[in-house]
Protein backbone atom coordinates (compact mmCIF):
# COMPACT_ATOMS: atom_id res chain seq x y z
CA UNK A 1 -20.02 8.85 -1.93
CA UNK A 2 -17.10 9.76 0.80
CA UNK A 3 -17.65 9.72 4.43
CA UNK A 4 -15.79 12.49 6.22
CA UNK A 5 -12.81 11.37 8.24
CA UNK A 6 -10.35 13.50 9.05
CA UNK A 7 -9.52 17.19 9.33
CA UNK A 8 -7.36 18.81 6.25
CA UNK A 9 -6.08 17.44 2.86
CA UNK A 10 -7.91 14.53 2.47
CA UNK A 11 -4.92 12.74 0.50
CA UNK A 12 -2.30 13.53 3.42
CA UNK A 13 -1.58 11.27 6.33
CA UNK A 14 -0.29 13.79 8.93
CA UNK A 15 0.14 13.08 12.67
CA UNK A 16 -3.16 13.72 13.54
CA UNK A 17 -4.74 11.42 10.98
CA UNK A 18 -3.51 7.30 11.47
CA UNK A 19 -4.06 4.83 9.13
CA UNK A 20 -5.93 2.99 12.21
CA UNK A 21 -8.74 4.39 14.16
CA UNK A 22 -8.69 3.37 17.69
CA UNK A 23 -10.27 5.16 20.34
CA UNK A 24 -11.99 8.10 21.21
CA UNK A 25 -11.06 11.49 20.92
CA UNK A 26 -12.10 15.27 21.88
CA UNK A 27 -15.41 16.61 21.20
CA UNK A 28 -14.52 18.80 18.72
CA UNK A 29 -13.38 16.24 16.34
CA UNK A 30 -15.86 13.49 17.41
CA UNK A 31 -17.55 12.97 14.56
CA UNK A 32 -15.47 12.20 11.82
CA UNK A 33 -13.00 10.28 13.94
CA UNK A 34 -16.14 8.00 15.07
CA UNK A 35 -17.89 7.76 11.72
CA UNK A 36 -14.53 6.22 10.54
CA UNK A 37 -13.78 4.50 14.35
CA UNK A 38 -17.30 2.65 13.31
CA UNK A 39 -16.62 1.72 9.54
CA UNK A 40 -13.28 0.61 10.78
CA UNK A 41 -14.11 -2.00 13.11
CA UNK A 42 -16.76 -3.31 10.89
CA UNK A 43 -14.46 -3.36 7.97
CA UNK A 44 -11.88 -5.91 10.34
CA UNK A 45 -14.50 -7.43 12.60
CA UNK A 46 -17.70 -8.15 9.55
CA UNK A 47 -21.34 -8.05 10.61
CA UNK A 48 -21.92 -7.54 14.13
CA UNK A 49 -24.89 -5.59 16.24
CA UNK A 50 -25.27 -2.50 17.19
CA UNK A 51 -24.57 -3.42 20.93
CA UNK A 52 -21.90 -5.51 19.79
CA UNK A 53 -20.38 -2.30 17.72
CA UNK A 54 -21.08 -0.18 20.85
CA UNK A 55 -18.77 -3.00 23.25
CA UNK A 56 -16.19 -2.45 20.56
CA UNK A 57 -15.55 1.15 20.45
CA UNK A 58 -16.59 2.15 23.34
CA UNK A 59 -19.01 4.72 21.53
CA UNK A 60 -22.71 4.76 23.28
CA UNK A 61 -25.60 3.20 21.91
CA UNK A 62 -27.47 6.21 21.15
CA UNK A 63 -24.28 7.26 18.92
CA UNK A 64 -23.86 3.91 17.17
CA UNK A 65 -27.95 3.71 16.72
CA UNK A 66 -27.26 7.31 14.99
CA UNK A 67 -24.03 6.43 13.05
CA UNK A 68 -25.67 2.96 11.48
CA UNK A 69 -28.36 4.97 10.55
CA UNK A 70 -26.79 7.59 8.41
CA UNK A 71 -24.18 5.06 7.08
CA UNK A 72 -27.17 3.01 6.03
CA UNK A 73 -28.91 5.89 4.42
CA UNK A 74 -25.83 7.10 2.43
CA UNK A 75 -25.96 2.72 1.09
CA UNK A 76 -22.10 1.98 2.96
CA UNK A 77 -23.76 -0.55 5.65
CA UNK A 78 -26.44 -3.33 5.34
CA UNK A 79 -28.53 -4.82 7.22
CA UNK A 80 -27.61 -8.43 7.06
CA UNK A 81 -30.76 -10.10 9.14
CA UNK A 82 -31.25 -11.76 12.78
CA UNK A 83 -28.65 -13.56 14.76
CA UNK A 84 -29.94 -17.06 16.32
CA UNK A 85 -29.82 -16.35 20.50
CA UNK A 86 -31.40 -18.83 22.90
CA UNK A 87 -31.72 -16.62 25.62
CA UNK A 88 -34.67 -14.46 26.22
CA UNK A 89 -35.44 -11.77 24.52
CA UNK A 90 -35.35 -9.63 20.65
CA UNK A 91 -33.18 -11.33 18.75
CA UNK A 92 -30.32 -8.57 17.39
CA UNK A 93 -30.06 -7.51 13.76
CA UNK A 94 -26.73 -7.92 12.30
CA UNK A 95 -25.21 -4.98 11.12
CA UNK A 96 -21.94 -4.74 7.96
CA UNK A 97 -20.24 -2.54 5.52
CA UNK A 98 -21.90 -3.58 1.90
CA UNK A 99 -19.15 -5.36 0.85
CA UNK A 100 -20.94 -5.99 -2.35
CA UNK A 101 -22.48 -2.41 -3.02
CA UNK A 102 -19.37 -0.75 -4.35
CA UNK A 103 -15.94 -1.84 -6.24
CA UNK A 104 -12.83 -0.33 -6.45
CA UNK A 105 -10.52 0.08 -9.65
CA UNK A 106 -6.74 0.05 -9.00
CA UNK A 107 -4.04 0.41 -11.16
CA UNK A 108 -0.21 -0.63 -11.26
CA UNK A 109 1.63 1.48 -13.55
CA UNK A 110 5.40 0.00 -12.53
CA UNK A 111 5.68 -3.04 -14.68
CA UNK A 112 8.11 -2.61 -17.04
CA UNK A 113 6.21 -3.55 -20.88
CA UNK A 114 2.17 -3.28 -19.51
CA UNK A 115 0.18 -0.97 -16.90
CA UNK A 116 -1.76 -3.85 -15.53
CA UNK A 117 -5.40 -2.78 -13.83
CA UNK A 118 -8.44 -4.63 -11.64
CA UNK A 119 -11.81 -4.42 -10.71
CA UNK A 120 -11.66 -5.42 -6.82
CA UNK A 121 -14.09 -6.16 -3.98
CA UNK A 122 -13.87 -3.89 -1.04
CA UNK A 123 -12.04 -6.75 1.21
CA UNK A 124 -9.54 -5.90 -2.03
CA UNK A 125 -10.18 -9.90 -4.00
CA UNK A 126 -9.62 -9.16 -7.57
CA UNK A 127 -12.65 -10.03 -9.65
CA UNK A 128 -11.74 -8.75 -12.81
CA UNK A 129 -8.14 -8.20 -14.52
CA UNK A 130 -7.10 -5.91 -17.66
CA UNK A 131 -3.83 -4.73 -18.71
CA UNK A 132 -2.44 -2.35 -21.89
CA UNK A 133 0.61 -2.17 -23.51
CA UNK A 134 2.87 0.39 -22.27
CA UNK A 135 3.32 2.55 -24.81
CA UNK A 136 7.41 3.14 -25.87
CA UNK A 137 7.43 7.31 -26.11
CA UNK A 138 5.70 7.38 -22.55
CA UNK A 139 4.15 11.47 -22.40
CA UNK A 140 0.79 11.95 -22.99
CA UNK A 141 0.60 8.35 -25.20
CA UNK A 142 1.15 7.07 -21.54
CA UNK A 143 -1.74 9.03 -19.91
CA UNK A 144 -4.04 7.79 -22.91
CA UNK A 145 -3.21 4.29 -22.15
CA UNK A 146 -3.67 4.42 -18.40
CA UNK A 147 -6.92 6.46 -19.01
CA UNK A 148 -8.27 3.74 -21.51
CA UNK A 149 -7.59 1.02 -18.94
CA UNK A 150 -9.02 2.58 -16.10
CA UNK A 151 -12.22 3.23 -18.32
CA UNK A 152 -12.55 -0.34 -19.30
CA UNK A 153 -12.06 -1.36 -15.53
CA UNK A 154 -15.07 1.21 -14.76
CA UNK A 155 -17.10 -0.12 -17.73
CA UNK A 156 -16.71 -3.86 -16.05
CA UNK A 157 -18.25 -2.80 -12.62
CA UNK A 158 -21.84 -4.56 -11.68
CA UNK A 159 -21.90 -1.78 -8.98
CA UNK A 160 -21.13 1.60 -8.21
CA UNK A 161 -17.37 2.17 -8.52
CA UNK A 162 -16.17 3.55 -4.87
CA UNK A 163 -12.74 5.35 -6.56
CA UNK A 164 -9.74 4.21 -8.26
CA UNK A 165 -6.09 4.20 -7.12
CA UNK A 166 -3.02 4.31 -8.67
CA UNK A 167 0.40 3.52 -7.71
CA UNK A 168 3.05 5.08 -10.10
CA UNK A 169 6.28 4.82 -10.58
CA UNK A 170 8.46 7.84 -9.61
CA UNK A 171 7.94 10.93 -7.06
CA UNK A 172 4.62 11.57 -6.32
CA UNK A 173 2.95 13.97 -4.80
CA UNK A 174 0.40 13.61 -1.91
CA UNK A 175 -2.01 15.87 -4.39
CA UNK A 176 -1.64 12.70 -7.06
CA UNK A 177 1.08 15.04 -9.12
CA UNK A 178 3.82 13.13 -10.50
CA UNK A 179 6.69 15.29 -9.89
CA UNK A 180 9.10 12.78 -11.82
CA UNK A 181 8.64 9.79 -13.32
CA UNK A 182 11.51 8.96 -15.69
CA UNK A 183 10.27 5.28 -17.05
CA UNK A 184 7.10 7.28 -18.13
CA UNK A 185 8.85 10.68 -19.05
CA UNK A 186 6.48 12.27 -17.12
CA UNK A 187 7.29 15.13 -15.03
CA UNK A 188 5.26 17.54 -13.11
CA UNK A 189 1.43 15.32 -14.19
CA UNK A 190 -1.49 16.21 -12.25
CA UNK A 191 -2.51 12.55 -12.66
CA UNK A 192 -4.87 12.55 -9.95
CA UNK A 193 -7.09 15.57 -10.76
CA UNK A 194 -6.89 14.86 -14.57
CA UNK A 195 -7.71 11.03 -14.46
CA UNK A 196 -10.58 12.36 -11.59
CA UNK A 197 -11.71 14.75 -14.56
CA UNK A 198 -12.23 11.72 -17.30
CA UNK A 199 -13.64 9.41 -15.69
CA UNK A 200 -15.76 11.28 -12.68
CA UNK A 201 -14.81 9.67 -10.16
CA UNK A 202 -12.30 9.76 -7.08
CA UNK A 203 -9.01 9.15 -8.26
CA UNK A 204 -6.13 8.61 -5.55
CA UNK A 205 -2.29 8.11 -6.79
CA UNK A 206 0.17 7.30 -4.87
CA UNK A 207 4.26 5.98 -5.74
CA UNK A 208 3.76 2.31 -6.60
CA UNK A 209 6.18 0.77 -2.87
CA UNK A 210 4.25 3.24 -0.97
CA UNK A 211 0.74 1.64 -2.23
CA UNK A 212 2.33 -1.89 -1.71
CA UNK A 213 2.87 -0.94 1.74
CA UNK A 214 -0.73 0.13 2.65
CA UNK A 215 -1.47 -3.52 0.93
CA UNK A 216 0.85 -5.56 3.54
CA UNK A 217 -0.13 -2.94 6.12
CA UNK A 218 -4.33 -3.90 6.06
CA UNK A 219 -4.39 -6.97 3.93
CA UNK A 220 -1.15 -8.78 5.08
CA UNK A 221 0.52 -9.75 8.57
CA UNK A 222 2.61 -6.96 8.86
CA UNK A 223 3.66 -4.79 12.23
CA UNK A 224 2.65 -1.22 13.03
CA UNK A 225 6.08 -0.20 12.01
CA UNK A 226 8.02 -1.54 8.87
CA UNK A 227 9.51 -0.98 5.73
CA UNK A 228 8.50 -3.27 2.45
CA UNK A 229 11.39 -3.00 -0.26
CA UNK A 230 9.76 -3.56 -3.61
CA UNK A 231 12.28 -5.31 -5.69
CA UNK A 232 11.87 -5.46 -9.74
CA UNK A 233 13.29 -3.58 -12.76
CA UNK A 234 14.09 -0.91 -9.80
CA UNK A 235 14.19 -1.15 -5.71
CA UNK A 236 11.99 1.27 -3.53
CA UNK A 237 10.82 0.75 -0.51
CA UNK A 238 7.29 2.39 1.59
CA UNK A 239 7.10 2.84 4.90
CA UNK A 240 5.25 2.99 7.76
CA UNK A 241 5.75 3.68 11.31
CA UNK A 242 3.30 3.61 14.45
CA UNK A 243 0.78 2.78 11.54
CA UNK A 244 1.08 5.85 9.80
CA UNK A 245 2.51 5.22 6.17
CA UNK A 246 5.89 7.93 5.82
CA UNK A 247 5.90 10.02 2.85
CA UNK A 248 8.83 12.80 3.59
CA UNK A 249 9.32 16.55 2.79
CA UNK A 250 10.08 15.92 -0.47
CA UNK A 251 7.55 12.75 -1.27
CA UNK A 252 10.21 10.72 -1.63
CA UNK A 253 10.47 8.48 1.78
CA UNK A 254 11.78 5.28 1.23
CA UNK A 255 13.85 5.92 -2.58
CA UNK A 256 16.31 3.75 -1.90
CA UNK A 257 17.50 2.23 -5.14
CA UNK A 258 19.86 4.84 -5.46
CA UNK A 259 21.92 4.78 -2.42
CA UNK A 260 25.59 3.70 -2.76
CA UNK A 261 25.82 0.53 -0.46
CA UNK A 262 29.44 0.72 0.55
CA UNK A 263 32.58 2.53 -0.43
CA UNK A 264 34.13 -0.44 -2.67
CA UNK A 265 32.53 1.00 -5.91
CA UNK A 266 30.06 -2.12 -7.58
CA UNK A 267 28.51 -2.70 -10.68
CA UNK A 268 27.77 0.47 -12.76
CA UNK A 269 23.77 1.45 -12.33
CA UNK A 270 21.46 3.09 -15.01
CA UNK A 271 21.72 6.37 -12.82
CA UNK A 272 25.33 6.59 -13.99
CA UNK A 273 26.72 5.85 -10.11
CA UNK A 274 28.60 2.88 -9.03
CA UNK A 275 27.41 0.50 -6.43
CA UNK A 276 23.46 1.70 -5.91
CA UNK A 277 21.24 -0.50 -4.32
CA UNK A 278 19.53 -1.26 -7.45
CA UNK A 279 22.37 -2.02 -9.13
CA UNK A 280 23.10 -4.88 -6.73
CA UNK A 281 19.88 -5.56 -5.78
CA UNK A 282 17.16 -4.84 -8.76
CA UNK A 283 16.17 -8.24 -10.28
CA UNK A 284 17.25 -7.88 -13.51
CA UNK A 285 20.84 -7.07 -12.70
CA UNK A 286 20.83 -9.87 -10.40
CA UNK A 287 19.55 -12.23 -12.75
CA UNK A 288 22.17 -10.98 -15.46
CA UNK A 289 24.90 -11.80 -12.56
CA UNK A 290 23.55 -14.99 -11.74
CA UNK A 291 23.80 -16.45 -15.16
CA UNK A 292 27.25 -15.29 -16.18
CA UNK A 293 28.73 -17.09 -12.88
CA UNK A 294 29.49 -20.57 -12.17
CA UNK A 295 27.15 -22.49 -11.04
CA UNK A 296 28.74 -23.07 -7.71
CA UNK A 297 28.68 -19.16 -7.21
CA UNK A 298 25.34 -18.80 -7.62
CA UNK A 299 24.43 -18.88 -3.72
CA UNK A 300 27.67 -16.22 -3.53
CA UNK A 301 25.95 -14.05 -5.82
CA UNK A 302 22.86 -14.01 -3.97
CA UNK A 303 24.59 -13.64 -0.73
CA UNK A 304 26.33 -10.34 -2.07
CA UNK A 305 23.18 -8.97 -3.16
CA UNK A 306 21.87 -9.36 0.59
CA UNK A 307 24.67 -7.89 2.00
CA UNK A 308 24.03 -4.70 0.25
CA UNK A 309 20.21 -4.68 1.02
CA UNK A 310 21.59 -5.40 4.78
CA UNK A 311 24.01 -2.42 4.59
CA UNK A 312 21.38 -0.61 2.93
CA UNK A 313 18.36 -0.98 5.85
CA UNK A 314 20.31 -0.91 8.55
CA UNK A 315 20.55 2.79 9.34
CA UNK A 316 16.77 2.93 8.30
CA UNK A 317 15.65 0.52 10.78
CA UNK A 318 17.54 1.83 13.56
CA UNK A 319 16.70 5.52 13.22
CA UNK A 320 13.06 4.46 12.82
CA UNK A 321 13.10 1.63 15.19
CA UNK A 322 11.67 -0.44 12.64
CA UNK A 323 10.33 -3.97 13.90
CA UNK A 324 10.22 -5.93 10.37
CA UNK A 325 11.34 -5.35 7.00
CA UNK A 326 9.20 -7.15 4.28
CA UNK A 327 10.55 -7.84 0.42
CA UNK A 328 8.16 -7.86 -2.52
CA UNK A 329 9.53 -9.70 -5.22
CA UNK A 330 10.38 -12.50 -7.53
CA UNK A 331 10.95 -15.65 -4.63
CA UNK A 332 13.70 -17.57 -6.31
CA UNK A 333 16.12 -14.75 -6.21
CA UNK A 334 15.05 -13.38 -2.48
CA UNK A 335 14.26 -16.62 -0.45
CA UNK A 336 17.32 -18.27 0.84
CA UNK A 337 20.95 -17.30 0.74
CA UNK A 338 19.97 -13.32 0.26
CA UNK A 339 17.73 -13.13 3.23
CA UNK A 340 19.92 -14.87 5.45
CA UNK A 341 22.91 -12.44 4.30
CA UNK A 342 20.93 -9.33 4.36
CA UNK A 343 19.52 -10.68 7.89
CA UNK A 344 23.01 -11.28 8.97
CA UNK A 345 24.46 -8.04 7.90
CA UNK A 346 21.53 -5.82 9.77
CA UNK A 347 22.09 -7.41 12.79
CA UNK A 348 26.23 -6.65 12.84
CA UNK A 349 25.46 -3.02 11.58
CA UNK A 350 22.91 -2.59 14.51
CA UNK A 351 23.02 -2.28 18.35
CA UNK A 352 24.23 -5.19 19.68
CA UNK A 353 20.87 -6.91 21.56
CA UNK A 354 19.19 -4.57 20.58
CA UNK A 355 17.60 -5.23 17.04
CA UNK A 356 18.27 -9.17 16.67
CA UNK A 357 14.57 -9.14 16.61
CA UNK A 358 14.27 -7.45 13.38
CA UNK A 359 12.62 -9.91 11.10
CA UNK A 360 13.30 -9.74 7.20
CA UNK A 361 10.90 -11.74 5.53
CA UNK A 362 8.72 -12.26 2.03
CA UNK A 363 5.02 -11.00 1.75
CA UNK A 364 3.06 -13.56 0.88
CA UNK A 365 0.98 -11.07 -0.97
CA UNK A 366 0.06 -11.27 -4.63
CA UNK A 367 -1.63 -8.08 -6.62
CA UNK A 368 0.07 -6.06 -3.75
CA UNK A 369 0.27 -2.84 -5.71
CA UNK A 370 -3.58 -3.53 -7.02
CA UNK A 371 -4.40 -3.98 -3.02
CA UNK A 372 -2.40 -1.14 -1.97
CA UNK A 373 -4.50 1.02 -4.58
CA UNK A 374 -7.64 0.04 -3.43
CA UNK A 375 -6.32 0.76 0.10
CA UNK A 376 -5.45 4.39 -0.85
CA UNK A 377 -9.22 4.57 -1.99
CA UNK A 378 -10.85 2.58 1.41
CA UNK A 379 -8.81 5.43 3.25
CA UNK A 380 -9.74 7.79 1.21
CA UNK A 381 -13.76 7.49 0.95
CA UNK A 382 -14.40 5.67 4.15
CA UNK A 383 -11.50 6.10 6.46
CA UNK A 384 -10.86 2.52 6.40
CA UNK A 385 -7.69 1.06 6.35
């Protein structure tokens, strides 16, 4: 079941498609834009009437009475029964997305010994967890694992499965093709169309930061334009600016790990270059730093590793104008000394008064590849984001 949404490859966010529906548009692409405009604000609102859906986006009552009932038909909204008035009159049916009529499956294949998988709820809860281990040869042993898993995950579902998303290590394609992911020796894998294939269903994949980013973007507090730096065995980042996630000419918006962070060389990086950002900042280097210095360095350490990330984000957030910068990873190494010297640093490398506003901060997100997977899928099938 999809609802149509947008105009052009479904799986690309160009500039006439937004993550966020928000008002009307021209006639000639009225429909879609208001069968998503309607799913939208129910998704973020929950049940409401039909005149209360009709206040809300502006659309008339006629078109709303029309919309509800197709979206009703095709089992995506409920009825959910009468709201208690006082006043005179028929009471108004409550009307919301069937938040219990469909699942999603998403998968996070960036963890560095198991491809971890859920079953999720639509508002993106996790009901259900599996994982598998990652097989050592990566290749097509690597597909079979990630195939098995998502099968299991399908198996679990009470209800209809609404699509399963995937968020990948490497450069992916916006067609789900994994151009290059070394960790999984995989290079040129139509993941999407051949996981789509197995298990008949939609299948949306998407690099691994830039499905954590559509998580903090719809499930978490974040800004309608910001960066989140996923920090772990490696460092990428995802963006997304006036609410439309960035993906680049060549897919590979927001590859950061491999920038050289200053001109003073740095610890040697897997990539063979001195002084990348993931060689300063990636928690396992840091950790392996942290434990062959004194003590009383410790706090130095973490400091150092901030400056780079600072040095690192600073060009990005003024040539995007970027309002927040958000960190996914392990707390005890990013909370504290590193934030306040990566904070510090972007605001000397920056304008002066001009980005002191920039706020570098943790998401308070768990699962947030898992979310940002069944994100892709919301997008994807209902236009919801």
């Amino acid at each position: 079941m999809s609802v149509e949404h947008g105009e052009g490859d479904p799986h690309r966010f160009g500039p006439s498609r937004r993550l966020r529906t928000r008002a009307k548009v021209l006639p000639e692409h009225a429909r879609g834009h208001n069968r998503a405009l309607v799913l939208q604000t129910l998704f973020h609102a929950g049940a409401m009437s039909r005149a209360d859906l009709s206040r809300e986006t502006g659309l008339t009552r006629v078109t709303i009475s029309d919309l509800v009932g197709e979206f009703i038909a095709d089992g995506v909204v409920v009825e959910k029964g009468i709201r208690e008035t006082s006043g005179p009159g028929k009471p108004p049916t409550l009307i919301d997305i069937d938040r219990d009529g469909h699942r999603i499956v998403g998968l996070d294949l960036s963890g560095p010994g198991a491809f971890e998988g859920a079953l999720l709820s639509l508002d993106g809860v996790v009901l259900e967890r599996r994982e598998i281990a990652r097989p050592v040869e990566g290749g097509e042993a690597a597909y079979a694992a990630v195939r098995t898993l998502a099968q299991q995950l399908v198996a679990l579902s009470p209800a209809p499965v609404l699509g399963v998303g995937v968020g990948a290590p490497g450069i992916v394609r916006p067609d789900g093709v994994v151009l290059s992911s070394p960790n999984l020796d995989w290079v040129d894998l139509p993941l999407e169309s051949l996981l789509s294939a197995d298990l008949d269903l939609p299948v949306l994949v998407s690099n691994d930061a830039n499905a954590a980013v559509l998580a903090e973007f719809t499930f978490g507090q974040a800004r309608d334009d910001m960066m989140l730096v996923r920090i772990g065995k490696g460092v990428g980042g995802g963006l997304i600016s006036d609410s439309q996630p960035l993906v680049g000419s060549r897919f590979a918006a927001g590859e950061i790990g491999h920038v050289v962070v200053g001109t003073d060389g740095g610890p040697l990086c897997g990539c063979g270059k001195r002084g990348c950002l993931e060689a300063w900042l990636g928690a396992s280097a840091l950790r392996t730093r942290l434990a062959e210095a004194p003590v009383a360095e410790s706090d130095a350490v973490l400091r150092e590793a901030g400056t780079r990330l600072g040095i690192g984000i600073a060009p990005i957030v003024a040539a995007l104008d970027l309002s927040e910068i958000v960190l996914s990873g392990p707390a005890d190494l990013l909370d504290g000394p590193l934030i306040e010297a990566a904070t510090r640093t972007l605001t000397e490398r920056t304008l002066d008064g001009v980005y002191d506003d920039v706020v570098i901060r943790l998401t308070a997100q768990e699962d947030i590849v898992l979310r940002g997977a069944a994100v892709m899928v919301l997008s994807s099938q209902l236009g919801v984001s």
